[in-house]
Structures are given as structure tokens and as C-alpha cells.
PDB file of N, CA and C in Angstrom:
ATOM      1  N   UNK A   1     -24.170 118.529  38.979  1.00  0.00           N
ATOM      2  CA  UNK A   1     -24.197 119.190  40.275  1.00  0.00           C
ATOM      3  C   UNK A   1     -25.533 119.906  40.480  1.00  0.00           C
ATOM      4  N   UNK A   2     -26.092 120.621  39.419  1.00  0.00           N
ATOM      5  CA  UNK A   2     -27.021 121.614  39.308  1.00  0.00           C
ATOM      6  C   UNK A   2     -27.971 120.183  39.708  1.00  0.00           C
ATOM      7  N   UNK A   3     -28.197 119.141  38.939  1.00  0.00           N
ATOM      8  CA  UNK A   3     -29.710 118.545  39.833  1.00  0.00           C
ATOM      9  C   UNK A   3     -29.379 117.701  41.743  1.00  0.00           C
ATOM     10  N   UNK A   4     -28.500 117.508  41.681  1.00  0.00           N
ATOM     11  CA  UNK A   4     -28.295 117.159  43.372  1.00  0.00           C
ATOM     12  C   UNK A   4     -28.603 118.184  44.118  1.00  0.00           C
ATOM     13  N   UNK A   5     -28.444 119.516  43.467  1.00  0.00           N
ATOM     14  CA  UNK A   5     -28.155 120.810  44.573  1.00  0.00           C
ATOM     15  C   UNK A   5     -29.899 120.581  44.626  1.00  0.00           C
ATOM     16  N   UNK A   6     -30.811 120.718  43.185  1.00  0.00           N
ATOM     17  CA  UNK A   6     -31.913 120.907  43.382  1.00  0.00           C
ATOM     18  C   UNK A   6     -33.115 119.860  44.116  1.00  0.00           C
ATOM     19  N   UNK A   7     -32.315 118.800  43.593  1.00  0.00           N
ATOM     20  CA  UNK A   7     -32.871 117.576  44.515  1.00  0.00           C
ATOM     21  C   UNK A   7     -32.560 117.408  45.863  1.00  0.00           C
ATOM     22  N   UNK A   8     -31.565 117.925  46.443  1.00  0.00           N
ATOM     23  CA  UNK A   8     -31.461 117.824  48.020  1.00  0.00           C
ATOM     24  C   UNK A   8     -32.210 118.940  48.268  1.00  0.00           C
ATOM     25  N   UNK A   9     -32.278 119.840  47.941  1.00  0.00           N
ATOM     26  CA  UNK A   9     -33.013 120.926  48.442  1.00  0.00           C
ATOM     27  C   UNK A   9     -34.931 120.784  48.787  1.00  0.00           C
ATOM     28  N   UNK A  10     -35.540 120.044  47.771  1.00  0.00           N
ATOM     29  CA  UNK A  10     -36.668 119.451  47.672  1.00  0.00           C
ATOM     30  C   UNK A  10     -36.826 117.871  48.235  1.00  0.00           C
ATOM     31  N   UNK A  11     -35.842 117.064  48.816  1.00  0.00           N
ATOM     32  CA  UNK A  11     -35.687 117.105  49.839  1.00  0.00           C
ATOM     33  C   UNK A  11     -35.938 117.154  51.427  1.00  0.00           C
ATOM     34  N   UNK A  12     -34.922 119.005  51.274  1.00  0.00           N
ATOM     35  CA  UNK A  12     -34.907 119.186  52.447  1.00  0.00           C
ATOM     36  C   UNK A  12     -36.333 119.787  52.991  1.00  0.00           C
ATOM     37  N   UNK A  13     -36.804 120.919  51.889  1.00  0.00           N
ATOM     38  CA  UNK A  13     -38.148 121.360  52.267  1.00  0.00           C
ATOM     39  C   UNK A  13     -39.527 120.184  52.786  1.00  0.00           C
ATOM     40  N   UNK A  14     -38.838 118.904  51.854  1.00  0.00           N
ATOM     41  CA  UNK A  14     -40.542 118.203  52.095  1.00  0.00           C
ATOM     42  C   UNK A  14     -39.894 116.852  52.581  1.00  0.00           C
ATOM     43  N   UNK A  15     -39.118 117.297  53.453  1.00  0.00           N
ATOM     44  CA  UNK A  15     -38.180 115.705  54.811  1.00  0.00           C
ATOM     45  C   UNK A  15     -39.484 115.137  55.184  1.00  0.00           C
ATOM     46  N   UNK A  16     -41.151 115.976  55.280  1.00  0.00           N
ATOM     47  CA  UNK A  16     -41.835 114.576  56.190  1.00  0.00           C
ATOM     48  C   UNK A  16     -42.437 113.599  55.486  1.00  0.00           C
ATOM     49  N   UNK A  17     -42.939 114.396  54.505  1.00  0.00           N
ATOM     50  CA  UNK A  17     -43.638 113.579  53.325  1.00  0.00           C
ATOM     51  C   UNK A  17     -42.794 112.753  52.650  1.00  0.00           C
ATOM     52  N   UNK A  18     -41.588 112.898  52.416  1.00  0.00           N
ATOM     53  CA  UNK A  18     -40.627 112.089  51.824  1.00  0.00           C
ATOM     54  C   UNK A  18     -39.989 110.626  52.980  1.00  0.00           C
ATOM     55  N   UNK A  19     -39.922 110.936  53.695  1.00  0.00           N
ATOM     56  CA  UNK A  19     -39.807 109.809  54.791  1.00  0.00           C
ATOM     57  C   UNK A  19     -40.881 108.752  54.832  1.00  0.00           C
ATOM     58  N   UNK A  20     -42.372 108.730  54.574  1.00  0.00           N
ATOM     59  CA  UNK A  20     -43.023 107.896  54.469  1.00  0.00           C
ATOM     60  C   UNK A  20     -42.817 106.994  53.210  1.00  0.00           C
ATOM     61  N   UNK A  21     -42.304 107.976  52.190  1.00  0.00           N
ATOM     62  CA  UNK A  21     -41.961 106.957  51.224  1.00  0.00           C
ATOM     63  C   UNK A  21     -41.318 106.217  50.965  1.00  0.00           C
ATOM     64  N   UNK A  22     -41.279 105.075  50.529  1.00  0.00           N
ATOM     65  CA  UNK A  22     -40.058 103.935  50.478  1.00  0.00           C
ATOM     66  C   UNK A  22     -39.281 104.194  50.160  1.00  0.00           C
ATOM     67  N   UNK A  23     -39.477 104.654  48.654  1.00  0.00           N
ATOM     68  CA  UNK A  23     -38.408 104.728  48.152  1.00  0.00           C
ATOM     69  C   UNK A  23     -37.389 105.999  48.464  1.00  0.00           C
ATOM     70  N   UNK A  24     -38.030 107.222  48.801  1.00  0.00           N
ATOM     71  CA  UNK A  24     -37.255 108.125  49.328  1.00  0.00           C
ATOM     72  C   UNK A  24     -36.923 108.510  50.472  1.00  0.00           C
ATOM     73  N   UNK A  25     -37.222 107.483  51.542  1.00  0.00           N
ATOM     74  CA  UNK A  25     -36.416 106.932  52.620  1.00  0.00           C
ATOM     75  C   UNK A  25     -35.386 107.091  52.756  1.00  0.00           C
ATOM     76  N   UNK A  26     -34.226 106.320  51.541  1.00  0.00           N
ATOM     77  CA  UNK A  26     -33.077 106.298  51.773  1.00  0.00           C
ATOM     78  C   UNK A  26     -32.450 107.816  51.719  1.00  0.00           C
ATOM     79  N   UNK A  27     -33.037 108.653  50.736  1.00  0.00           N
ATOM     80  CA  UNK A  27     -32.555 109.639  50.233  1.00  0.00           C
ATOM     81  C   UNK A  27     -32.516 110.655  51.648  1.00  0.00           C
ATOM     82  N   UNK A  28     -33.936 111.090  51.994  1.00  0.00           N
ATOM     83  CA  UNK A  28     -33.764 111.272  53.131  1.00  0.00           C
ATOM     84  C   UNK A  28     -32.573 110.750  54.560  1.00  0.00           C
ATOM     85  N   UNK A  29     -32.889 109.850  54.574  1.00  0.00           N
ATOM     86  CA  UNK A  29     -31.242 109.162  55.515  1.00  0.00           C
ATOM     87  C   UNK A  29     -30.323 110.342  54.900  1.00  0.00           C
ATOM     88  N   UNK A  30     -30.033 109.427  53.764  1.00  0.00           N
ATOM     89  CA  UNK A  30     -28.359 110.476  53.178  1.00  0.00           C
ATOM     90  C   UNK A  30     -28.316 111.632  53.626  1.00  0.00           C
ATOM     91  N   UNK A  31     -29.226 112.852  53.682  1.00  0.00           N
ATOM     92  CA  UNK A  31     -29.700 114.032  53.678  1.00  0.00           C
ATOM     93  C   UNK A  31     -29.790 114.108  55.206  1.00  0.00           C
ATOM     94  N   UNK A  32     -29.839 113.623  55.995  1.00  0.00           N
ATOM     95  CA  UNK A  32     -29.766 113.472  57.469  1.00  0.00           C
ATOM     96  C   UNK A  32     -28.404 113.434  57.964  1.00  0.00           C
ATOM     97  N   UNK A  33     -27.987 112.651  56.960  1.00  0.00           N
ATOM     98  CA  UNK A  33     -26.225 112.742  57.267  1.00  0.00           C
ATOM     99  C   UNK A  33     -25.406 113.970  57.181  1.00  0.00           C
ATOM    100  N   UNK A  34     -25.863 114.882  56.488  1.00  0.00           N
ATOM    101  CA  UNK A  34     -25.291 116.144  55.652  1.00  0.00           C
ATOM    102  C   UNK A  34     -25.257 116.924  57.233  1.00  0.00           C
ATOM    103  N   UNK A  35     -23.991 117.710  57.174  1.00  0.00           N
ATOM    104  CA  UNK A  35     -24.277 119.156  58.139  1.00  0.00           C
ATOM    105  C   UNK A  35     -24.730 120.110  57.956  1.00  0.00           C
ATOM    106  N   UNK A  36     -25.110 121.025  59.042  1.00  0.00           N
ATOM    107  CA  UNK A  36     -25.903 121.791  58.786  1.00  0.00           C
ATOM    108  C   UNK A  36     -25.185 122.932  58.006  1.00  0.00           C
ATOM    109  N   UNK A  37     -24.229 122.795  58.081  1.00  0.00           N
ATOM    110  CA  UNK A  37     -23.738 123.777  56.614  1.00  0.00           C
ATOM    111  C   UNK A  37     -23.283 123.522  55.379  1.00  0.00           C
ATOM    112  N   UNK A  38     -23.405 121.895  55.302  1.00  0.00           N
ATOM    113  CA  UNK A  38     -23.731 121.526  54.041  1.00  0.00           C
ATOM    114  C   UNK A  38     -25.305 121.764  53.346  1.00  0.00           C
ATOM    115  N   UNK A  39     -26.011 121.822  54.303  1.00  0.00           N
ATOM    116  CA  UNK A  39     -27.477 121.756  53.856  1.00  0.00           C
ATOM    117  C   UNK A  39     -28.263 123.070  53.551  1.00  0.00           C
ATOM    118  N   UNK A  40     -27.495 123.923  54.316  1.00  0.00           N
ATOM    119  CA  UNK A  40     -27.209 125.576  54.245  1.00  0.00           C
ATOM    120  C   UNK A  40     -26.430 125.652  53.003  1.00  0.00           C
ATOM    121  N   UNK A  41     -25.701 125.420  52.517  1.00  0.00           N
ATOM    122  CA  UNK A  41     -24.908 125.480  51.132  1.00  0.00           C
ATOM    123  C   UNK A  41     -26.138 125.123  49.935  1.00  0.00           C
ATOM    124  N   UNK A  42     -26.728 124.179  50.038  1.00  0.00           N
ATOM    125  CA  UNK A  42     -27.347 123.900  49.068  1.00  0.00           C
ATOM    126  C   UNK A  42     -28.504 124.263  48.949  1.00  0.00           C
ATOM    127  N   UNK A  43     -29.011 124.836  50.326  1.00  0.00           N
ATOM    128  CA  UNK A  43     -30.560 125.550  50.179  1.00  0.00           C
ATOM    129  C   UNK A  43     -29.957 126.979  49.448  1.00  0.00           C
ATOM    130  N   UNK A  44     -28.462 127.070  49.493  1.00  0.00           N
ATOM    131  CA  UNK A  44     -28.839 128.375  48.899  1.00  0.00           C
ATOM    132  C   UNK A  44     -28.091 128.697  47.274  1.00  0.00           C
ATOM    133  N   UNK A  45     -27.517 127.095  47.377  1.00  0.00           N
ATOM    134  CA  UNK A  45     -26.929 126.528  45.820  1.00  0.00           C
ATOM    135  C   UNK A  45     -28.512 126.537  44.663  1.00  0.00           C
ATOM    136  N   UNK A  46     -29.351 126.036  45.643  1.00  0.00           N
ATOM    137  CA  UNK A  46     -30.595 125.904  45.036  1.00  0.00           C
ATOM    138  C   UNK A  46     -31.364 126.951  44.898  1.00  0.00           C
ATOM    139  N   UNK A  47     -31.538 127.685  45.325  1.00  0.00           N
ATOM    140  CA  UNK A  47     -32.092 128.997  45.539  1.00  0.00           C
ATOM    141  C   UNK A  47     -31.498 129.703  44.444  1.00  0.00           C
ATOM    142  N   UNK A  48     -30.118 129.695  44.036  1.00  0.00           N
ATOM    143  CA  UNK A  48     -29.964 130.370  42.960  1.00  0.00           C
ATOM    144  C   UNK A  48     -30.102 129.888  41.373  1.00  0.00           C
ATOM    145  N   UNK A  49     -29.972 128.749  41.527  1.00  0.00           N
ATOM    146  CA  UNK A  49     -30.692 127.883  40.298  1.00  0.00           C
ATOM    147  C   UNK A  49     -32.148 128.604  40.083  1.00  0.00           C
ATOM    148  N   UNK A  50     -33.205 128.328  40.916  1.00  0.00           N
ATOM    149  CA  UNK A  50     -34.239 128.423  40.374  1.00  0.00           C
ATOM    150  C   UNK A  50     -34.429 130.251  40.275  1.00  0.00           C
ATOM    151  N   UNK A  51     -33.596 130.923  41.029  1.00  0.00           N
ATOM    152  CA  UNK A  51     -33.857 132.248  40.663  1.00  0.00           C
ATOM    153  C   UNK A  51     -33.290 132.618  39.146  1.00  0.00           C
ATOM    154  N   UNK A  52     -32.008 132.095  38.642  1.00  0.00           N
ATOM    155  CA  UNK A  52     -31.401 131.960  37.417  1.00  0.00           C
ATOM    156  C   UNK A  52     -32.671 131.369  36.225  1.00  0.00           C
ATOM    157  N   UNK A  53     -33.528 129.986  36.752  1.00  0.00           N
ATOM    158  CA  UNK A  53     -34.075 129.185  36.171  1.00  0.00           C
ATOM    159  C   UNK A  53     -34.014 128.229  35.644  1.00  0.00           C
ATOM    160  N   UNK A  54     -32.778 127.943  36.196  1.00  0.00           N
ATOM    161  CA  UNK A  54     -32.250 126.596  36.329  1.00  0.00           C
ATOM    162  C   UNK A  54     -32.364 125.096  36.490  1.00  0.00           C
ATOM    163  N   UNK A  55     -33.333 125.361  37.346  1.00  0.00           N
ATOM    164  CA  UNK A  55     -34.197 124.375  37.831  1.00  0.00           C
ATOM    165  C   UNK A  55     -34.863 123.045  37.678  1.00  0.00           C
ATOM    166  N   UNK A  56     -34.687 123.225  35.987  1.00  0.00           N
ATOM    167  CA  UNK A  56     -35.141 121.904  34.751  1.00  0.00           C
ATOM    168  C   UNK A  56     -34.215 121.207  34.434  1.00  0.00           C
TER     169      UNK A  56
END
């Protein structure tokens, strides 16, 4: 759980740069699908990982 939370979150911060990429295209999509309080959940699922240090 701990790396999805951190991987959608990075992600969500870098949606433009990640859209040009092929391969994280799709990921993006998926992440487009999410609501906005799913995406709110995990910016702040993530947020506490890396404040913990979690993050790795």
C-alpha cells in the first residue's frame, strides 16, 4: 500500500511531465480516473509516509 500511496502521489505532483511519457501514460490515465477525494486521500496518505520516512 505504502508504495501506490507514494507512487500516485508523484504522479499526481508531476501529471505533465509524466503524460509525455509512454510509458507513464497509462499510469497517468488510471490516476485521472481516481476522485478527487481519492486523490486527496493519498496526497495526504503520502505526505505522511515521507514525513514518518517512509518513502523508500
Amino acid at each position: 500500500m505504502r508504495v501506490l500511496v507514494v507512487f500516485g502521489d508523484l504522479l499526481d505532483r508531476h501529471r505533465k511531465t509524466r503524460k509525455t511519457n509512454r510509458r507513464m501514460a497509462l499510469q497517468v490515465k488510471n490516476l485521472d480516473i481516481k476522485s478527487e477525494t481519492e486523490i486527496h486521500a493519498i496526497r495526504e496518505a503520502s505526505q505522511i509516509h515521507r514525513q514518518r520516512g517512509n518513502s523508500r
